[in-house]
PDB file of N, CA and C in Angstrom:
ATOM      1  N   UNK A   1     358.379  97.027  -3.923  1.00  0.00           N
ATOM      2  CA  UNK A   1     358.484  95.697  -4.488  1.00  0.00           C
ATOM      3  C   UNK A   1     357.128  95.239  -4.994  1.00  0.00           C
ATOM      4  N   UNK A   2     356.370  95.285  -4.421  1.00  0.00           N
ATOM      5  CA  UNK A   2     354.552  95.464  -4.463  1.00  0.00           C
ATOM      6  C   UNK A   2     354.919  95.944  -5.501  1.00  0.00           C
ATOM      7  N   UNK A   3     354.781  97.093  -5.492  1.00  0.00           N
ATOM      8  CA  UNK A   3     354.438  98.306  -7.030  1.00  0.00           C
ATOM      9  C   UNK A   3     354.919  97.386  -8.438  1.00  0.00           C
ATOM     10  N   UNK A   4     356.670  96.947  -8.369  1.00  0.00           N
ATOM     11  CA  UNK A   4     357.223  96.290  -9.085  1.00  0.00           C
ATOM     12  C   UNK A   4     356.649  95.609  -9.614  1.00  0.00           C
ATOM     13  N   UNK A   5     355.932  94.300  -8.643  1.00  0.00           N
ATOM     14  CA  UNK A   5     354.954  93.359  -9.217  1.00  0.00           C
ATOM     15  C   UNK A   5     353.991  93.220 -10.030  1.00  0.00           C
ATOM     16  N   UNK A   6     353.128  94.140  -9.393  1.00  0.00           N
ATOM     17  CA  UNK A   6     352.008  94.873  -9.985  1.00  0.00           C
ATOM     18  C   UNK A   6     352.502  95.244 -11.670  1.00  0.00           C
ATOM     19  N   UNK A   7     353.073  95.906 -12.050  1.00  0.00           N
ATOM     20  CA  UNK A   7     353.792  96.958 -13.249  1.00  0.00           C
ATOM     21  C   UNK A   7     354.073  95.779 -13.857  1.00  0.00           C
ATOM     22  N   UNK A   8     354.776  94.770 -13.405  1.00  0.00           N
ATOM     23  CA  UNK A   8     355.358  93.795 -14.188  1.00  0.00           C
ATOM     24  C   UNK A   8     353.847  92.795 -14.975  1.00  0.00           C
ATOM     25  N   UNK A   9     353.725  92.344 -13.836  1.00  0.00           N
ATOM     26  CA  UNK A   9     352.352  91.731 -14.080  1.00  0.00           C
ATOM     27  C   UNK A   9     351.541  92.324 -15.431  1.00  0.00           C
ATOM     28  N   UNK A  10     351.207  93.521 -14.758  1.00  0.00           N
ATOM     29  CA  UNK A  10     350.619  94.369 -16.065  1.00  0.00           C
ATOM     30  C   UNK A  10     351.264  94.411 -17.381  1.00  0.00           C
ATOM     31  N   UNK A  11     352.455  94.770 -17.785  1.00  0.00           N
ATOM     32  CA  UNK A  11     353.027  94.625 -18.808  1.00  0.00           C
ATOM     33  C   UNK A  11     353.104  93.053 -19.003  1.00  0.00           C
ATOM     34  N   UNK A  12     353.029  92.021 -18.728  1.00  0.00           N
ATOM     35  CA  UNK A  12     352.521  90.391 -19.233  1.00  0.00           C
ATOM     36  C   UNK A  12     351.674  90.568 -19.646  1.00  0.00           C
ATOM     37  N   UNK A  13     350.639  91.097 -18.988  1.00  0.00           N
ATOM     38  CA  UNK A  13     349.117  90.457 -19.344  1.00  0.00           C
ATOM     39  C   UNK A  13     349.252  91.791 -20.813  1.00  0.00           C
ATOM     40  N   UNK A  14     349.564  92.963 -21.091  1.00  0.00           N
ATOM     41  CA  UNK A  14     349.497  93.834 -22.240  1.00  0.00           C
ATOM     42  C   UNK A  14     350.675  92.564 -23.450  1.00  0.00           C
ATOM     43  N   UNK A  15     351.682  91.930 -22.786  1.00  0.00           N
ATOM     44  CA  UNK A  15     352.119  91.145 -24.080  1.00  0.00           C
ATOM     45  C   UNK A  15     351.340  89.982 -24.184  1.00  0.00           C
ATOM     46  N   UNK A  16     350.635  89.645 -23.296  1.00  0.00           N
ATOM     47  CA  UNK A  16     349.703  88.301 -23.792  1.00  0.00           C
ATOM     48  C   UNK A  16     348.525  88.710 -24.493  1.00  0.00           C
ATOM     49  N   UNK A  17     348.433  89.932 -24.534  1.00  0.00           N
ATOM     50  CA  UNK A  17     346.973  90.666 -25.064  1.00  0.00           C
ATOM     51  C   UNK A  17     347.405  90.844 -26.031  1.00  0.00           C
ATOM     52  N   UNK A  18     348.403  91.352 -26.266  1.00  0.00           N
ATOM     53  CA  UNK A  18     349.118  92.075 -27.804  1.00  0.00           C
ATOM     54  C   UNK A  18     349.437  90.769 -28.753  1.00  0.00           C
ATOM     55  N   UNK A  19     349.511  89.534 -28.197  1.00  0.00           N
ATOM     56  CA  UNK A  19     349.861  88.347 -29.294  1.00  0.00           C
ATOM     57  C   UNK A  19     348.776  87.835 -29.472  1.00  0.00           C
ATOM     58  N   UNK A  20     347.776  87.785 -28.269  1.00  0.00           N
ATOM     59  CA  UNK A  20     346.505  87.133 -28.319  1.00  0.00           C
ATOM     60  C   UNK A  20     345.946  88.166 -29.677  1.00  0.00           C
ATOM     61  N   UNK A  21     345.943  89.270 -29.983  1.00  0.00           N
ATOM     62  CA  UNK A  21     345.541  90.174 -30.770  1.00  0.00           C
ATOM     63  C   UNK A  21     346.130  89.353 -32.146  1.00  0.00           C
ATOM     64  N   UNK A  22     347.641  89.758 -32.139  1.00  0.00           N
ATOM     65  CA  UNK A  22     348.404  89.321 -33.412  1.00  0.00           C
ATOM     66  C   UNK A  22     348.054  87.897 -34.017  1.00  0.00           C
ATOM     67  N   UNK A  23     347.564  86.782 -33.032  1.00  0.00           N
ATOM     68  CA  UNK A  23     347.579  85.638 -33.190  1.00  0.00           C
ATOM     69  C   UNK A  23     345.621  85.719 -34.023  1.00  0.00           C
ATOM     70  N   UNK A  24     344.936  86.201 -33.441  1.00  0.00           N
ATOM     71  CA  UNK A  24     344.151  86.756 -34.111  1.00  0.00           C
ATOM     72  C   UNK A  24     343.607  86.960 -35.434  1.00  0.00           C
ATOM     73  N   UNK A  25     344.047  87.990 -35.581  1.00  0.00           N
ATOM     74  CA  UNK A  25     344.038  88.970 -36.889  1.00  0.00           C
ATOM     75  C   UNK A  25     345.191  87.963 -37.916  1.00  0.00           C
ATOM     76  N   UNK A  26     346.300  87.118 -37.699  1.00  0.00           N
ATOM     77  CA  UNK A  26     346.537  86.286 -38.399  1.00  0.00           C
ATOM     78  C   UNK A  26     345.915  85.089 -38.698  1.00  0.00           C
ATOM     79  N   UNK A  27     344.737  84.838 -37.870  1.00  0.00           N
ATOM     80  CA  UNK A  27     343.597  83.553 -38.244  1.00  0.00           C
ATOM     81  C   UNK A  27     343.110  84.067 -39.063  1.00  0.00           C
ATOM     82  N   UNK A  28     342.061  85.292 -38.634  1.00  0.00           N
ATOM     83  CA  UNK A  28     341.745  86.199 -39.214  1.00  0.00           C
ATOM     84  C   UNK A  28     341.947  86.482 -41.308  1.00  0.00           C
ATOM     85  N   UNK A  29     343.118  87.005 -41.287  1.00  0.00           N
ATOM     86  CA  UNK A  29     343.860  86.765 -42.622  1.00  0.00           C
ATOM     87  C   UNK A  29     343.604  85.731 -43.222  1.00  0.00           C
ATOM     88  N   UNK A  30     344.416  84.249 -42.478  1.00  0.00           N
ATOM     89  CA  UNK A  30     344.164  82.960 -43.156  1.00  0.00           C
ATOM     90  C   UNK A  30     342.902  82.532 -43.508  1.00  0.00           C
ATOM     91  N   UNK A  31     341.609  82.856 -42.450  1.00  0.00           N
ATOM     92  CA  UNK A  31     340.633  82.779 -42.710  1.00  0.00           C
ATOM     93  C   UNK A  31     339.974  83.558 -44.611  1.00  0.00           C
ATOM     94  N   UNK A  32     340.547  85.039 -44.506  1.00  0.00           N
ATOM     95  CA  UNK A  32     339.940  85.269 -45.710  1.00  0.00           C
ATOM     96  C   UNK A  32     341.001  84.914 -46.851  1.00  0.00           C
ATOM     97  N   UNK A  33     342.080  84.501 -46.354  1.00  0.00           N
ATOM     98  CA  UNK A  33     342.907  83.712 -47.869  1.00  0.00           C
ATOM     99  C   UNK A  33     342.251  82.817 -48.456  1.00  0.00           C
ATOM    100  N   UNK A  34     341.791  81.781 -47.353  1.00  0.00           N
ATOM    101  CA  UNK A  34     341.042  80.600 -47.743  1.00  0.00           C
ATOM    102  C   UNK A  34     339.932  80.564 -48.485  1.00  0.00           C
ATOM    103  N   UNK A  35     339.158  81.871 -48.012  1.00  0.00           N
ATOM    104  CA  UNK A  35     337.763  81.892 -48.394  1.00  0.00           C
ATOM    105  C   UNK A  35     337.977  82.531 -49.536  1.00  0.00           C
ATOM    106  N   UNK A  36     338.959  83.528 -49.875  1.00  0.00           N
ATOM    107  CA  UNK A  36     339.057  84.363 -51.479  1.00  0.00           C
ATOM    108  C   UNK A  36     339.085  83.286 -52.487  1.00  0.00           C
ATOM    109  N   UNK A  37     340.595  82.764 -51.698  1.00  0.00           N
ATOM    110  CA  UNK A  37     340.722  80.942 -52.807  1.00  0.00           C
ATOM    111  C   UNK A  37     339.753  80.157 -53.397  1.00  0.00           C
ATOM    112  N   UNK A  38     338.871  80.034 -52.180  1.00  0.00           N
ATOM    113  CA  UNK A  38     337.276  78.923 -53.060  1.00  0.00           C
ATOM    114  C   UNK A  38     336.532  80.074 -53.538  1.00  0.00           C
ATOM    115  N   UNK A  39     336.607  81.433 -53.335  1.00  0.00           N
ATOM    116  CA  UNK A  39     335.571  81.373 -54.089  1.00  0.00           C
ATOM    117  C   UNK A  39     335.965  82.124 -55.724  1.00  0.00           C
ATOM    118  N   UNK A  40     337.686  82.432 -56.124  1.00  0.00           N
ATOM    119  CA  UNK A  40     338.141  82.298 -57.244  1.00  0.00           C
ATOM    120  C   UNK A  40     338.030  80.764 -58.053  1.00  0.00           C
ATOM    121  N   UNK A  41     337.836  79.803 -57.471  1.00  0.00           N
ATOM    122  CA  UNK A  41     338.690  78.598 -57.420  1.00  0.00           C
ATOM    123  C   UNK A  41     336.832  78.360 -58.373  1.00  0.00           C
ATOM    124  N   UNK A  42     335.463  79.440 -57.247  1.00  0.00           N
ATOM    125  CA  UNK A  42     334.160  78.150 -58.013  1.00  0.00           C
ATOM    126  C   UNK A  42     334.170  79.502 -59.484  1.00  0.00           C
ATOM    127  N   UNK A  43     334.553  80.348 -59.264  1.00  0.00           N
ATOM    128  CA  UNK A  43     334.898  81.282 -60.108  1.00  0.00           C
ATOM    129  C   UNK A  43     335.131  80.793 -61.498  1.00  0.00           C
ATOM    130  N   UNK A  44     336.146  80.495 -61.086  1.00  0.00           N
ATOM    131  CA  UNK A  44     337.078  79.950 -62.496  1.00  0.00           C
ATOM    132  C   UNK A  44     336.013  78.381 -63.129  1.00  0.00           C
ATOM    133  N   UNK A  45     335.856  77.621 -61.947  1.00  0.00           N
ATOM    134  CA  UNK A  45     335.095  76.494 -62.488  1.00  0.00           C
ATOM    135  C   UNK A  45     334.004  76.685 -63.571  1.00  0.00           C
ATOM    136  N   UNK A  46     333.153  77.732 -63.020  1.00  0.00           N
ATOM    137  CA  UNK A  46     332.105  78.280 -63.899  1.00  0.00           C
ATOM    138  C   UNK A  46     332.407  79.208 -64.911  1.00  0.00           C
ATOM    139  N   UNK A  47     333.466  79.763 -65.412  1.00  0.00           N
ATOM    140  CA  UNK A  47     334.396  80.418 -66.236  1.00  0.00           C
ATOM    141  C   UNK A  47     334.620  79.603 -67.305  1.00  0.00           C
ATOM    142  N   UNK A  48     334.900  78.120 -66.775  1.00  0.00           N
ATOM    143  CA  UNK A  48     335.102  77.497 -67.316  1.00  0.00           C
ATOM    144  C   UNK A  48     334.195  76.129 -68.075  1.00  0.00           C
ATOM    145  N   UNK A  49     333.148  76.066 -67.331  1.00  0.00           N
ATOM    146  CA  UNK A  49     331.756  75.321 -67.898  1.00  0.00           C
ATOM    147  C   UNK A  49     331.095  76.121 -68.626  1.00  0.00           C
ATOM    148  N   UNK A  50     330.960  77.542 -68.692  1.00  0.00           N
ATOM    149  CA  UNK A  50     330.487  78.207 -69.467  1.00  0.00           C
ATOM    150  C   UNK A  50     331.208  78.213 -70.792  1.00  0.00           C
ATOM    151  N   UNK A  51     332.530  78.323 -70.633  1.00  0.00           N
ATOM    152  CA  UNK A  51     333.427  78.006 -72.023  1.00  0.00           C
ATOM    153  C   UNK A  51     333.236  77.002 -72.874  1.00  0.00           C
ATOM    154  N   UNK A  52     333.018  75.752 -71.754  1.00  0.00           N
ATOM    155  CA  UNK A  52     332.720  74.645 -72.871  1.00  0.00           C
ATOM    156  C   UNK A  52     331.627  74.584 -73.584  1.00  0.00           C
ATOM    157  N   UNK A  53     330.352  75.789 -72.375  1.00  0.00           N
ATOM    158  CA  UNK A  53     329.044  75.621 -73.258  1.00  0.00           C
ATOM    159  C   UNK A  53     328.776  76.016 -74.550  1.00  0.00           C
ATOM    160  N   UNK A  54     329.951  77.179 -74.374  1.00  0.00           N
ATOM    161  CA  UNK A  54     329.778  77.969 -75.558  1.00  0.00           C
ATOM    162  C   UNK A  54     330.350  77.150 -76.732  1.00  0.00           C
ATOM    163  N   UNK A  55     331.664  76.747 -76.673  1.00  0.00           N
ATOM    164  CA  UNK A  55     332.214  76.121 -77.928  1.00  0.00           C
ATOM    165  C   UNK A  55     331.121  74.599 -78.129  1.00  0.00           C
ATOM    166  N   UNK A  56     330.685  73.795 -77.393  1.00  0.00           N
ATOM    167  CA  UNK A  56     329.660  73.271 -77.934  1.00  0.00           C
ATOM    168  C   UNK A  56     328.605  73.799 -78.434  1.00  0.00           C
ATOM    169  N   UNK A  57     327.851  75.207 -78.355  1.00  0.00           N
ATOM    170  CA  UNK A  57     327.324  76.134 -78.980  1.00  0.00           C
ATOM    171  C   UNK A  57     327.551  76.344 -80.270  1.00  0.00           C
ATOM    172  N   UNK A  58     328.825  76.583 -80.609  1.00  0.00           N
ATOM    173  CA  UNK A  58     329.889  77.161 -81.906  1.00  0.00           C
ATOM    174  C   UNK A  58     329.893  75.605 -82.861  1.00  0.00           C
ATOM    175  N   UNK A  59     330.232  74.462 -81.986  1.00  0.00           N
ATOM    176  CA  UNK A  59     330.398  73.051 -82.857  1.00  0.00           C
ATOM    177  C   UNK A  59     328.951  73.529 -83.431  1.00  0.00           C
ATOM    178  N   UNK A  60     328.060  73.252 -82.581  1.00  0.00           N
ATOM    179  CA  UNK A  60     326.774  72.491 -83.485  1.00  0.00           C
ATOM    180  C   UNK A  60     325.887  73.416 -84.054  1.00  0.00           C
ATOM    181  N   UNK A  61     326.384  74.753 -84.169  1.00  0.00           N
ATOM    182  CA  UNK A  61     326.003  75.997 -84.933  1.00  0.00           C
ATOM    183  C   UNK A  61     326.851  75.526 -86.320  1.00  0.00           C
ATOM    184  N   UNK A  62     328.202  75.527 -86.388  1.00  0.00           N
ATOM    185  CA  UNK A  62     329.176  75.352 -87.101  1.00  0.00           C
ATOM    186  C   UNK A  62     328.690  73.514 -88.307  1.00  0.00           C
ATOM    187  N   UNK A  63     328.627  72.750 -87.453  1.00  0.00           N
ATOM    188  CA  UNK A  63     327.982  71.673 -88.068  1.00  0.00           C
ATOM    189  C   UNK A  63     326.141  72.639 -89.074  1.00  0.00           C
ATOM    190  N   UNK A  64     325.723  72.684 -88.559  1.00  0.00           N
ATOM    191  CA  UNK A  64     324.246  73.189 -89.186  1.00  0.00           C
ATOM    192  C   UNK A  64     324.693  74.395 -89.729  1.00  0.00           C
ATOM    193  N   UNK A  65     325.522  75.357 -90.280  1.00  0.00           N
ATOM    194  CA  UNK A  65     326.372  75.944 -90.961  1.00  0.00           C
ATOM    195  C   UNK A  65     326.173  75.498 -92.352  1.00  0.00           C
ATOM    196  N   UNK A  66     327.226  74.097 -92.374  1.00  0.00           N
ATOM    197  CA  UNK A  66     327.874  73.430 -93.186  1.00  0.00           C
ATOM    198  C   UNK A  66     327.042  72.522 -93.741  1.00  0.00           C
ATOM    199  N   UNK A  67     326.120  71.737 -93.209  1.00  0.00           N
ATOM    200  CA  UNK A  67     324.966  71.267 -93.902  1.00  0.00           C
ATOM    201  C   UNK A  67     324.172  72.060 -94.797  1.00  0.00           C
ATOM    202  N   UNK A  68     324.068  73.356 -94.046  1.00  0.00           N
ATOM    203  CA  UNK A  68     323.318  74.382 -95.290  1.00  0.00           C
ATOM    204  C   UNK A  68     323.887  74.913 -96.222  1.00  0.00           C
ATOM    205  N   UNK A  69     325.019  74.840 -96.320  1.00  0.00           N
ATOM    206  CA  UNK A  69     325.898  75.316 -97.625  1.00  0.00           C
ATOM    207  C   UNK A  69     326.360  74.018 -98.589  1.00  0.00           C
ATOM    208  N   UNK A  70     326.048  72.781 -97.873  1.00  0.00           N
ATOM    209  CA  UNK A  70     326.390  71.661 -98.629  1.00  0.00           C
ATOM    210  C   UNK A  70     325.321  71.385 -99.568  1.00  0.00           C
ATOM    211  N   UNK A  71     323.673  71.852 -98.914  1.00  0.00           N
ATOM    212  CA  UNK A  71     322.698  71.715-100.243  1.00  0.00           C
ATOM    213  C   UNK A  71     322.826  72.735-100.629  1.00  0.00           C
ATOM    214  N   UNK A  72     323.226  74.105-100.342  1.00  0.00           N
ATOM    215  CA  UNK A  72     322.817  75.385-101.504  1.00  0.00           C
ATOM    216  C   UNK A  72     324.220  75.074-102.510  1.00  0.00           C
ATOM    217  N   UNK A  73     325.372  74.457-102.392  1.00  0.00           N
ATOM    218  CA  UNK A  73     326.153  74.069-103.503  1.00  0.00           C
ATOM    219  C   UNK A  73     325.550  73.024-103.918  1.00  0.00           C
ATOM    220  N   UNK A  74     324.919  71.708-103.624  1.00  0.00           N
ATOM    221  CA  UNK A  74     324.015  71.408-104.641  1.00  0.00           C
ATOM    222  C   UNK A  74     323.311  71.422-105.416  1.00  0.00           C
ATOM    223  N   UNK A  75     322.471  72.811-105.037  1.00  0.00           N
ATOM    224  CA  UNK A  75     321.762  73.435-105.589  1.00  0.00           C
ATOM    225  C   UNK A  75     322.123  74.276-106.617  1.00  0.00           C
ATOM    226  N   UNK A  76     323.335  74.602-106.186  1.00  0.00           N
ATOM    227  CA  UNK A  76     324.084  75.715-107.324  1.00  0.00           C
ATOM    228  C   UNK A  76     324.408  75.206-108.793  1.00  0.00           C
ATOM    229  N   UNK A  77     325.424  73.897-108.038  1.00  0.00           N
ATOM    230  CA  UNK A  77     326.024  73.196-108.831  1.00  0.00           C
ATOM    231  C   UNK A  77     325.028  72.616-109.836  1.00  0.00           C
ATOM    232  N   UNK A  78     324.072  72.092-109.669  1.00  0.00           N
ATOM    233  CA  UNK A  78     322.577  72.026-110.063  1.00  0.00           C
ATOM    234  C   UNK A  78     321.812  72.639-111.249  1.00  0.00           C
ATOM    235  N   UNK A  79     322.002  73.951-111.259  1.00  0.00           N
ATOM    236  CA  UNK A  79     321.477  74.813-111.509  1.00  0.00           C
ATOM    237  C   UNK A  79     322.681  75.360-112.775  1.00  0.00           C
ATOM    238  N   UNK A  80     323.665  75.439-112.522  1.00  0.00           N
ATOM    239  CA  UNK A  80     324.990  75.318-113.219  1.00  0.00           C
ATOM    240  C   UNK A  80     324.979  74.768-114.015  1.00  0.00           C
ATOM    241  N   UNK A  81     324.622  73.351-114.098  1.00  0.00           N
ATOM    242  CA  UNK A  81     324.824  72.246-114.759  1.00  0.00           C
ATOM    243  C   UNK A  81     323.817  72.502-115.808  1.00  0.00           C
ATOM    244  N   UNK A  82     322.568  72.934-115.683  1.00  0.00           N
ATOM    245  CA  UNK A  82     321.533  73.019-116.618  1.00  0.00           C
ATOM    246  C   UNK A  82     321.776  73.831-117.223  1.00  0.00           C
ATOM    247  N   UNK A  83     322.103  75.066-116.992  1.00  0.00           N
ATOM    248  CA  UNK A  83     322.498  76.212-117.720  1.00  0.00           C
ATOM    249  C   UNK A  83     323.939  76.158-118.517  1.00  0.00           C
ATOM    250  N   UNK A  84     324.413  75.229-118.689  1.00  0.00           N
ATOM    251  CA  UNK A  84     325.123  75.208-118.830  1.00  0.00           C
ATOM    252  C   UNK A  84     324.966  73.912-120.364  1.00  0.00           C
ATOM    253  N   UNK A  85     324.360  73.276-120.125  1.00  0.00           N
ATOM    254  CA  UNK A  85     323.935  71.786-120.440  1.00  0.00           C
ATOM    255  C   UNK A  85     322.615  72.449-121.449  1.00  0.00           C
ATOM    256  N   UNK A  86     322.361  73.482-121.358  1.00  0.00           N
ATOM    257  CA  UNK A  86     320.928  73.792-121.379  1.00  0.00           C
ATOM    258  C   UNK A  86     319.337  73.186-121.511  1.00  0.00           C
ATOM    259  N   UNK A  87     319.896  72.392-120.427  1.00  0.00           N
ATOM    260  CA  UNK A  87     318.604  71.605-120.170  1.00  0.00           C
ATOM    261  C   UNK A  87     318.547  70.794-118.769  1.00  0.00           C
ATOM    262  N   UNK A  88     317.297  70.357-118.953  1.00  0.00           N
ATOM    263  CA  UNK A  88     316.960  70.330-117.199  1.00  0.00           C
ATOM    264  C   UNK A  88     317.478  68.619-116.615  1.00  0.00           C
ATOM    265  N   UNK A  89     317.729  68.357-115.407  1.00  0.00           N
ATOM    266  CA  UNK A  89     318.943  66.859-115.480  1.00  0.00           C
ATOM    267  C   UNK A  89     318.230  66.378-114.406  1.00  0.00           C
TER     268      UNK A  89
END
């Protein structure tokens, strides 16, 4: 009956060990779900501030673009006109 006890006992304390384990290694998990999450999450943030840097990059490249082609068609047009006119305006 002793012996019984003993054996029994033992097999508790191996299922309280075995959940204490499972219970564990499932913090464990949640722990690195959480942590993958923020750090896709600053990932993407900066994925995404960089995007905007760039297309504000592209605007005000794109603006100073278009200013320089607005005087070299002045210039053209300009130049057109005299040759055309044959004489200077």
């Amino acid at each position: 009956a002793e012996a019984n006890n003993a054996v029994r006992t033992f097999e508790d304390s191996i299922k309280a060990a075995r959940l204490r384990g499972r219970q564990k290694v499932q913090e464990m998990k949640d722990a690195a779900h959480i942590a993958e999450k923020d750090l896709l999450e600053r990932a993407h943030q900066g994925a995404g501030q960089e995007v905007q840097a760039v297309k504000e990059k592209i605007q005000q490249d794109m603006g100073t673009v278009r200013d320089q082609l607005k005087q070299q068609v002045q210039a053209f047009s300009k130049d057109l006109a005299q040759r055309v006119l044959g004489r200077s305006l």
